[in-house]
Protein backbone atom coordinates (compact mmCIF):
# COMPACT_ATOMS: atom_id res chain seq x y z
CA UNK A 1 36.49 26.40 -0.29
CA UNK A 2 35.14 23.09 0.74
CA UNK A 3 33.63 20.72 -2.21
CA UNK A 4 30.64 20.16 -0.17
CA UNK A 5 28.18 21.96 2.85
CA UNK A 6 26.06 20.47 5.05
CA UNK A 7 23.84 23.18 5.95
CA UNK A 8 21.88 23.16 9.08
CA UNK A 9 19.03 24.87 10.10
CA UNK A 10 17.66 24.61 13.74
CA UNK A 11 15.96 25.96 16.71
CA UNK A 12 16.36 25.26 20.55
CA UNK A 13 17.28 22.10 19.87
CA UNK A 14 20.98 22.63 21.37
CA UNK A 15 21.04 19.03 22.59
CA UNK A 16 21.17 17.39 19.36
CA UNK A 17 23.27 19.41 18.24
CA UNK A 18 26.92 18.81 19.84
CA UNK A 19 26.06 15.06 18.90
CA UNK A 20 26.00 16.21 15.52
CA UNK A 21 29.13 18.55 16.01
CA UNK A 22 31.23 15.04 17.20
CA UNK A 23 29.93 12.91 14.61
CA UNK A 24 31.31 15.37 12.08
CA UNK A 25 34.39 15.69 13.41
CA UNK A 26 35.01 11.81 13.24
CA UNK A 27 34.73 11.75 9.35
CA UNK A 28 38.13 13.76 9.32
CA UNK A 29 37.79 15.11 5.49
CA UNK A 30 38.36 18.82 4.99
CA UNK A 31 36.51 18.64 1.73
CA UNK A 32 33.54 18.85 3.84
CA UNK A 33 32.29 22.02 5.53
CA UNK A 34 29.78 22.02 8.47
CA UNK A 35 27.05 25.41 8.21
CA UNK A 36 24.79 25.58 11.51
CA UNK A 37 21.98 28.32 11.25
CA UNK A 38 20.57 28.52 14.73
CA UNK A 39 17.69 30.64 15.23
CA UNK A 40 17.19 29.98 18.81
CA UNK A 41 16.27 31.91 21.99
CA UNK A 42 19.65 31.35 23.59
CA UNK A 43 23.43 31.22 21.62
CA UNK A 44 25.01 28.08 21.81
CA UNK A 45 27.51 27.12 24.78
CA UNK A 46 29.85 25.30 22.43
CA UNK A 47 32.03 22.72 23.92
CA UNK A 48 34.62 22.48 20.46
CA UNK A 49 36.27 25.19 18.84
CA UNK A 50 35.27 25.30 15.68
CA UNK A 51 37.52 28.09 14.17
CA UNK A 52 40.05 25.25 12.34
CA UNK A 53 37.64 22.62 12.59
CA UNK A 54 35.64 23.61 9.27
CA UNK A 55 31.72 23.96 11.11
CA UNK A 56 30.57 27.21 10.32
CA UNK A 57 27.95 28.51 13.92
CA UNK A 58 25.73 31.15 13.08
CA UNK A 59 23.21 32.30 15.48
CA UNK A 60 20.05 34.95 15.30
CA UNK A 61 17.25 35.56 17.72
CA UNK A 62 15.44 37.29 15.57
CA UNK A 63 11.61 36.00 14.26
CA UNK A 64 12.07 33.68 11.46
CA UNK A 65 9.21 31.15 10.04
CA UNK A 66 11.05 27.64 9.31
CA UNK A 67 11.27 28.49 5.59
CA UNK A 68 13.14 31.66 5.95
CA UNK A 69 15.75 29.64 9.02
CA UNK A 70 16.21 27.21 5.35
CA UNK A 71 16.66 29.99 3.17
CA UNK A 72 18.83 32.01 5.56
CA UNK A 73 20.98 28.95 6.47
CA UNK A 74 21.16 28.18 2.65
CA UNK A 75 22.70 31.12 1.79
CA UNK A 76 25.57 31.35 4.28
CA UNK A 77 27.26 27.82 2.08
CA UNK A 78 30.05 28.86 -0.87
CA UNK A 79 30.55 25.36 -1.57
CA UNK A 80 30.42 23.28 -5.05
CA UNK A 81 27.94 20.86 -3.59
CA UNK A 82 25.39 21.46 -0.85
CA UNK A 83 22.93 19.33 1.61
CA UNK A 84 20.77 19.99 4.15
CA UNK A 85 20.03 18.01 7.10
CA UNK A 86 18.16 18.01 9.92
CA UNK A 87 19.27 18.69 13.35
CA UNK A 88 19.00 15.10 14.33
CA UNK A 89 20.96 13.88 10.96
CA UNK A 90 24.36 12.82 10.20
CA UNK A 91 26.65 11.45 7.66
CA UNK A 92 28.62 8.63 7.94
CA UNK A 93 32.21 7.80 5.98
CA UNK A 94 30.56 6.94 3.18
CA UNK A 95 30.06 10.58 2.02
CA UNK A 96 34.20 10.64 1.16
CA UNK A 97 33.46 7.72 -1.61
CA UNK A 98 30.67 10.07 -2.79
CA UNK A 99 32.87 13.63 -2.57
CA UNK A 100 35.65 11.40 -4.60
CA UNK A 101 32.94 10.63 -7.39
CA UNK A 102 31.31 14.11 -7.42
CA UNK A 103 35.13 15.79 -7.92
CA UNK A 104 35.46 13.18 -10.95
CA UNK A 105 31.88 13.56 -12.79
CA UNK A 106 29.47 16.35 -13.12
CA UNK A 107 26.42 15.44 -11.75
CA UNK A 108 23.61 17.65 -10.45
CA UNK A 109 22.16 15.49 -7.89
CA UNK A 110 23.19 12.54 -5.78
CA UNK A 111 20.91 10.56 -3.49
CA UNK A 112 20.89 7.19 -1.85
CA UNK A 113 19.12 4.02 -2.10
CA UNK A 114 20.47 2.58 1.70
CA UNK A 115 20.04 5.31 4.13
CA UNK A 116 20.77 4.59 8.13
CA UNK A 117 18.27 5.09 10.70
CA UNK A 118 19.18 6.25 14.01
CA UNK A 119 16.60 7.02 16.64
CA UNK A 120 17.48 9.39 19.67
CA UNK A 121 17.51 8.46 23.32
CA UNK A 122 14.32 10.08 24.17
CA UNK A 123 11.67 8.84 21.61
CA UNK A 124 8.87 6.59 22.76
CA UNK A 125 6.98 4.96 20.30
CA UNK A 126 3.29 4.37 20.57
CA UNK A 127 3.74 0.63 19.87
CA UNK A 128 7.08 -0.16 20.75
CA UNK A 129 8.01 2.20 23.74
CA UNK A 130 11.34 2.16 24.47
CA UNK A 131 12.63 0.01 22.42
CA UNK A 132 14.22 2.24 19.59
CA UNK A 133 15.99 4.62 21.74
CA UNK A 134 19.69 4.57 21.05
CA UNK A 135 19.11 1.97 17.95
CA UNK A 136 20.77 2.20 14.74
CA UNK A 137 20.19 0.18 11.51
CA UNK A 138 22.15 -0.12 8.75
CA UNK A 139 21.42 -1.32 5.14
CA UNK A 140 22.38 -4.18 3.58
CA UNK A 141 25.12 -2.55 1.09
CA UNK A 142 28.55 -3.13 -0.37
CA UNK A 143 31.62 -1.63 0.18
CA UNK A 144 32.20 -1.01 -3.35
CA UNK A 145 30.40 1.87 -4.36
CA UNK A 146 27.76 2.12 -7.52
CA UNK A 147 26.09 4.66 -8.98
CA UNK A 148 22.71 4.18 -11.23
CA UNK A 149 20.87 7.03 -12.34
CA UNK A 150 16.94 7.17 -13.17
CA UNK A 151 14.59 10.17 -15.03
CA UNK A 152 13.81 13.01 -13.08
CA UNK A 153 10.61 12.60 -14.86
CA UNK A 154 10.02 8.54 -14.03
CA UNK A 155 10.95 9.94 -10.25
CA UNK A 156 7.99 12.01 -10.15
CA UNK A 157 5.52 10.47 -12.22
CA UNK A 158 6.15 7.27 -9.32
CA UNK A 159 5.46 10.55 -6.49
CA UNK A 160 2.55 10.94 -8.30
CA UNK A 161 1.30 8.06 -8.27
CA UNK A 162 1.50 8.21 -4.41
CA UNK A 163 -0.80 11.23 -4.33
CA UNK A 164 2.33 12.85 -3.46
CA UNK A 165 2.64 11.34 -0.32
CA UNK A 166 6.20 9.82 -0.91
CA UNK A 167 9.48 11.50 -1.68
CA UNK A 168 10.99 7.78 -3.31
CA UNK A 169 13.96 8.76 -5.21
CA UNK A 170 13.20 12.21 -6.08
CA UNK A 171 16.48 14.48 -6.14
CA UNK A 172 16.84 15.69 -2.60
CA UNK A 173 18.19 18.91 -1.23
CA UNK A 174 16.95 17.60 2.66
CA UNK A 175 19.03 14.43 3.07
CA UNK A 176 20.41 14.17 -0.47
CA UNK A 177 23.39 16.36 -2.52
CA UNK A 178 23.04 19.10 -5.20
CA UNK A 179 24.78 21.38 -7.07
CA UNK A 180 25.14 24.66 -6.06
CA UNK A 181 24.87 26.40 -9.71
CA UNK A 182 21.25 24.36 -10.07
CA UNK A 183 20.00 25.68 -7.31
CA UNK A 184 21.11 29.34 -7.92
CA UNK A 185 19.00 28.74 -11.54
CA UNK A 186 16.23 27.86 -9.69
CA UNK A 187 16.02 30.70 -7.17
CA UNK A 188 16.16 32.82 -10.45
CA UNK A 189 13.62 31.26 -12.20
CA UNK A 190 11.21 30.55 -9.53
CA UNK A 191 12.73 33.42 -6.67
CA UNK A 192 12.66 30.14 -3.86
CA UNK A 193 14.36 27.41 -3.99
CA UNK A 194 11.40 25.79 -1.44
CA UNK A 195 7.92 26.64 -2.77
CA UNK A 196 5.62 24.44 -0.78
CA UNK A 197 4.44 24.12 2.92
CA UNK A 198 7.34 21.99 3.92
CA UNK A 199 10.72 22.50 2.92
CA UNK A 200 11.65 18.71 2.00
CA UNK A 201 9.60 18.07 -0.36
CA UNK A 202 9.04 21.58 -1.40
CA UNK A 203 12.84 21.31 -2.75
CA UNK A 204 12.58 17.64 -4.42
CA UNK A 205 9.66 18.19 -6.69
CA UNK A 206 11.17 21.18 -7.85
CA UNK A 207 14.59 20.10 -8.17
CA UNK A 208 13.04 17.07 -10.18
CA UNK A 209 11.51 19.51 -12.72
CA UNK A 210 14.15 20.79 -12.98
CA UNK A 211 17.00 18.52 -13.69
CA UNK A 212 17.14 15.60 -16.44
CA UNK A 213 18.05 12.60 -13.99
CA UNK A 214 18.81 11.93 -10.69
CA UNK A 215 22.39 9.89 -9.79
CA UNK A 216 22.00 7.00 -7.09
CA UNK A 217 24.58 5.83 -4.71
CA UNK A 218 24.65 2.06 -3.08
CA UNK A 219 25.95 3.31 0.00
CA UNK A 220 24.45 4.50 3.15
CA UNK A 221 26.40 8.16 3.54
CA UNK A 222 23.25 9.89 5.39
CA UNK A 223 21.98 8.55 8.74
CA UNK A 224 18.70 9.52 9.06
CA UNK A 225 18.14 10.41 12.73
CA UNK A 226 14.51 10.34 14.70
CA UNK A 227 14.65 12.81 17.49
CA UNK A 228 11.91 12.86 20.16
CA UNK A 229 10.84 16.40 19.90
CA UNK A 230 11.05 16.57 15.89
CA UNK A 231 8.21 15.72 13.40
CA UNK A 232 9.67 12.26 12.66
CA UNK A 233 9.41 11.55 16.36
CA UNK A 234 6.00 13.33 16.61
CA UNK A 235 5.35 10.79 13.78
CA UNK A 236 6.03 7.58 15.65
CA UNK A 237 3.81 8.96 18.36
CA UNK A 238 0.92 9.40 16.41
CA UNK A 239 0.96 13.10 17.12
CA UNK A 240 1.36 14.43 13.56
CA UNK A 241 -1.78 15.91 11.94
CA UNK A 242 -2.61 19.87 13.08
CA UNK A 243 -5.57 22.42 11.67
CA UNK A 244 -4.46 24.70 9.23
CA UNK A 245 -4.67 27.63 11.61
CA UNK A 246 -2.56 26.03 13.76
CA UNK A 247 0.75 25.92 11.54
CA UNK A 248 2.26 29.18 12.41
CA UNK A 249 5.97 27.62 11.92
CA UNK A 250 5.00 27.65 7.82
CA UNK A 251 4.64 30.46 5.43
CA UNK A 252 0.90 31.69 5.12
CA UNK A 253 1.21 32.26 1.87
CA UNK A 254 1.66 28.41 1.20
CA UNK A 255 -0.99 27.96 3.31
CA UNK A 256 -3.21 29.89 1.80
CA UNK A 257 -2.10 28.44 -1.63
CA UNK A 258 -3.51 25.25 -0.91
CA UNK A 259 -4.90 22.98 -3.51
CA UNK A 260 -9.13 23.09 -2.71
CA UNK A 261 -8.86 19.14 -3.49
CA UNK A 262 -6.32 18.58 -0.83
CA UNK A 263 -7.64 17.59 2.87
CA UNK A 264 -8.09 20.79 5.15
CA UNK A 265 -5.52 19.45 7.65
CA UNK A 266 -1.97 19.68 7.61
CA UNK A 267 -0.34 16.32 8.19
CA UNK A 268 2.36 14.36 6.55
CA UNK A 269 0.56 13.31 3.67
CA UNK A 270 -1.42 16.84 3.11
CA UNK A 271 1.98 18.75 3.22
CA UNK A 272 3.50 16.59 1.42
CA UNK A 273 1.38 16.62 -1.69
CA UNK A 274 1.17 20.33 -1.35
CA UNK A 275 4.84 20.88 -1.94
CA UNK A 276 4.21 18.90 -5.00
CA UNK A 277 0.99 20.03 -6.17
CA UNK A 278 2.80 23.91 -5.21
CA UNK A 279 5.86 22.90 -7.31
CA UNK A 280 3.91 21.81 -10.69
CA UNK A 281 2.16 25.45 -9.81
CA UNK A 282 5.26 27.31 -9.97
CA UNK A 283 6.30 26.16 -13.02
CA UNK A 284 2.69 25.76 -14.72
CA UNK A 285 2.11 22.05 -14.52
CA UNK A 286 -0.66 19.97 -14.51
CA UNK A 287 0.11 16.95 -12.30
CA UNK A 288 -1.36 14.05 -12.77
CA UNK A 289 -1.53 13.00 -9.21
CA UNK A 290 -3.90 10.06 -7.54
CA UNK A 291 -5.87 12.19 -5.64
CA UNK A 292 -7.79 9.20 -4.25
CA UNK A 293 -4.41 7.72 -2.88
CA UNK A 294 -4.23 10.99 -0.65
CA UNK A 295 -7.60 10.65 0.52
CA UNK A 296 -6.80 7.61 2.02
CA UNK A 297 -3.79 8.04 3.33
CA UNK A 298 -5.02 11.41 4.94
CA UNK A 299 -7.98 9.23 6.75
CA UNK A 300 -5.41 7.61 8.22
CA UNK A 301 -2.83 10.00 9.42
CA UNK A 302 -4.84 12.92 9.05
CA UNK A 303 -7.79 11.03 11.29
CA UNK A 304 -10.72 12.57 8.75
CA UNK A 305 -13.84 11.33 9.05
CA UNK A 306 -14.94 9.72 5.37
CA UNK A 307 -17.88 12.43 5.26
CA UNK A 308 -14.97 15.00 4.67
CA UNK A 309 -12.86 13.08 2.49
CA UNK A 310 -15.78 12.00 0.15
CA UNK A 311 -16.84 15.87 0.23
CA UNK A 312 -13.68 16.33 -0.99
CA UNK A 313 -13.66 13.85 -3.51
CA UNK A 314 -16.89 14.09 -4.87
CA UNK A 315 -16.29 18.58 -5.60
CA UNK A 316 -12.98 17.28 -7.30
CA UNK A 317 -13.20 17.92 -11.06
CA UNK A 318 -9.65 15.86 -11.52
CA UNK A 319 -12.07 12.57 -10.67
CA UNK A 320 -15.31 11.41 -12.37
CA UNK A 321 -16.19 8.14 -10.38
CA UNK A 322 -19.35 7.39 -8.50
CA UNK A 323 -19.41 7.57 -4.90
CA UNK A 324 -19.70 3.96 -4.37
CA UNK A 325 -16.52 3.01 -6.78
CA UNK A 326 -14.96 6.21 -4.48
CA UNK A 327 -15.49 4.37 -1.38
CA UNK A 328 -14.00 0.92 -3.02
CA UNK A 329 -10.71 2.57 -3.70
CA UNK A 330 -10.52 4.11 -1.02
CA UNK A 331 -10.75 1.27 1.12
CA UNK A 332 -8.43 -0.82 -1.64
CA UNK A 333 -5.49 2.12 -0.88
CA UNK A 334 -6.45 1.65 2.92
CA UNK A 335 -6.07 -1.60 2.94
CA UNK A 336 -2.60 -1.60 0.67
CA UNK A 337 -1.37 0.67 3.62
CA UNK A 338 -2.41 -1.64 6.37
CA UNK A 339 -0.56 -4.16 4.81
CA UNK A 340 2.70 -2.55 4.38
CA UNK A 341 2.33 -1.54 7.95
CA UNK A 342 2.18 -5.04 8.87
CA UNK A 343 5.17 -6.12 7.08
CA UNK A 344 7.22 -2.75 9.05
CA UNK A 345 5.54 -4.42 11.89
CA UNK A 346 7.26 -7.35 11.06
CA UNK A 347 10.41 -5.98 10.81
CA UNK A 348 10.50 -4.54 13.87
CA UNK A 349 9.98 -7.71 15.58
CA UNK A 350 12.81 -9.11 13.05
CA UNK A 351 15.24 -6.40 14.79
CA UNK A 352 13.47 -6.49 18.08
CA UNK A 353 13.80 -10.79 18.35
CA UNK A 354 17.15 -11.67 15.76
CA UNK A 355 19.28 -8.16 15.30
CA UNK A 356 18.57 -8.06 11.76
CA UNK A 357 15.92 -8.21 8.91
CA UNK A 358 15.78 -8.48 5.37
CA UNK A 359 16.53 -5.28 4.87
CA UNK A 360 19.48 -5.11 7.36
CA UNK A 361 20.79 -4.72 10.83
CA UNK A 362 20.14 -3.10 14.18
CA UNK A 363 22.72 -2.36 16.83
CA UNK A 364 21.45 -1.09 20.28
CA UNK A 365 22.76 0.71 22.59
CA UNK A 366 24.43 3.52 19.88
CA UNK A 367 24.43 6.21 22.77
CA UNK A 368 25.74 9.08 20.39
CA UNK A 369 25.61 9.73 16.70
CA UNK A 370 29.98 9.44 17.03
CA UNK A 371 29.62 6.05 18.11
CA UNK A 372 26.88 5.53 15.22
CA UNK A 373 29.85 6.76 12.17
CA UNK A 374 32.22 4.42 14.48
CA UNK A 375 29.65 1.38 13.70
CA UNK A 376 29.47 1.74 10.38
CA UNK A 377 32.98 2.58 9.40
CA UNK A 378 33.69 -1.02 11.20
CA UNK A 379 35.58 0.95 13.99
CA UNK A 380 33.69 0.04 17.15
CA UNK A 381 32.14 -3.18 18.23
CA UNK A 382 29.23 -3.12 19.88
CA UNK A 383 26.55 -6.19 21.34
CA UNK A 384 23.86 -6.69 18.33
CA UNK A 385 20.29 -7.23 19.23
């Protein structure tokens, strides 16, 4: 039995996933097992075999909404420690510093402060076009790892004070590690371990109440990848804000669950806060969430017109302002937004004109997520921006 799973749920998205396949066979550590739930129209034509290599490929055609494809996926891992990643993620070699100090201390959950970004060959952003395709940055980090550890509790109250629009350093199932017995206590307590409209976030706010802190690592060991045809690449086209009606890949009943303060339009922000606002429902919470950070952030991604959002704001019980010191905040949070957008603006160009930012540095032409582990583990050189 491997020490840790990296559990995989996709669909018809067979193109991203032999990438993945070859980056996983670079790391070379049989603690780590490989579980790929595909749920697509066709079986894989798989190039490796996988029957020594440790990568578990499971395929059904049969009808399953993106929560049950988690679930389903989930259930196939028999490993100590378990993660789940998208179909356009990866780990790099850091993850063996990280099994080493999971077999040594018994910790619940492990995320990371410097996560990689690597963006796919085929997404176009709005703004800058082509010029992410194939890029990968990686954190400023040392090579000697550390591990810190914050309150569950400080973890959310910070989400919370987001309107529940960022995941910050809550303990992560999607991109992060976790115990296997923790999440077997909360399918018993709760019967899901993903109560909420997406299954990201769904997971983090309730694997933050239900753990007493959350351990940190200082090394990058998850690549976050941005494929064009997934919501992260929707994202950086614009294209990520639907009707409720329209969400047929989520659970109804979440759906139907939703908070009447929340913004009737499912978009980042909206579905975010849902699978926290769904979470502190489960387990008969309050939250105090900033409802009026949502609102704005849902007029900007979610494209409302203020007539809805101050319709929304004004039947919300949680808030006691007057419309005009409504409209001021509002327009404060807008505003805050705009401004960090301007400073990711500026990093871009940082990357796009020197190689490197504050934050980091970009390498271009990373034509596979193999070559992207290679990078980072030192083993490759390759021209820098």
């Amino acid at each position: 039995m491997s020490t840790l799973s990296i559990v995989i749920p996709t669909r018809n998205r067979h193109v991203y996933l032999e990438g993945i396949i070859q980056s996983f066979l670079s790391l070379d550590d049989e603690r780590i097992s490989m579980i790929i739930h595909d749920n697509s129209d066709f079986k894989m034509k798989l190039k490796e075999n996988l029957e020594e290599s440790n990568i578990k490929y499971i395929h059904t055609n049969e009808k399953l909404s993106m929560h049950e494809n988690f679930s389903k996926a989930l259930a196939y891992s028999d490993s100590k420690y378990v993660c789940m990643s998208g179909d356009d993620d990866f780990l790099s070699h850091y993850i063996s510093n990280i099994i080493d100090y999971l077999e040594k201390n018994n910790v619940d959950t492990m995320i990371s402060n410097k996560v990689a970004r690597y963006w796919w060959e085929d997404v176009h952003h709005k703004i800058f076009r082509n010029f992410l395709a194939n890029q990968l940055r990686v954190p400023w980090h040392t090579q000697l790892l550390n591990i810190s550890k914050v309150s569950s509790q400080d973890a959310m109250n910070k989400c919370l004070k987001s309107g529940g629009t960022e995941i910050y350093m809550l303990p992560k199932l999607y991109h992060g590690i976790v115990k296997s017995d923790l999440l077997t206590t909360i399918k018993i307590k709760y019967g899901n371990v993903f109560i909420g409209p997406t299954p990201d976030m769904a997971a983090a706010a309730l694997l933050a109440l239900s753990t007493k802190n959350i351990h940190i690592a200082n090394q990058p060991f998850f690549i976050s990848g941005t494929a064009g045809g997934s919501a992260g690449g929707k994202g950086v086209q614009k294209q990520h804000s639907w009707d409720l009606d329209e969400v047929p890949w989520f659970e109804k009943e979440y759906i139907q669950a939703w908070n009447k303060n929340t913004p009737d339009i499912a978009c980042g922000p909206t579905l975010w806060a849902e699978g926290v606002l769904q979470a502190h429902n489960a387990a008969k919470i309050k939250p105090d969430i900033n409802w009026i950070y949502l609102y704005a952030r849902t007029m900007i991604e979610g494209k409302l017109p203020i007539k809805h959002i101050l319709n929304k704001a004004e039947k919300n019980t949680d808030l006691s302002y007057s419309k005009f010191i409504l409209l001021m905040v509002i327009f404060f949070y807008i505003l805050k937004f705009h401004v960090k957008r301007a400073i990711s603006f500026l990093e871009n160009l940082s990357y796009l004109i020197f190689g490197l930012s504050w934050n980091g540095r970009s390498y271009r032409k990373c034509e596979s997520p193999s070559h992207a582990v290679k990078i980072i583990r030192g083993q490759l050189k390759i021209k820098k921006l």
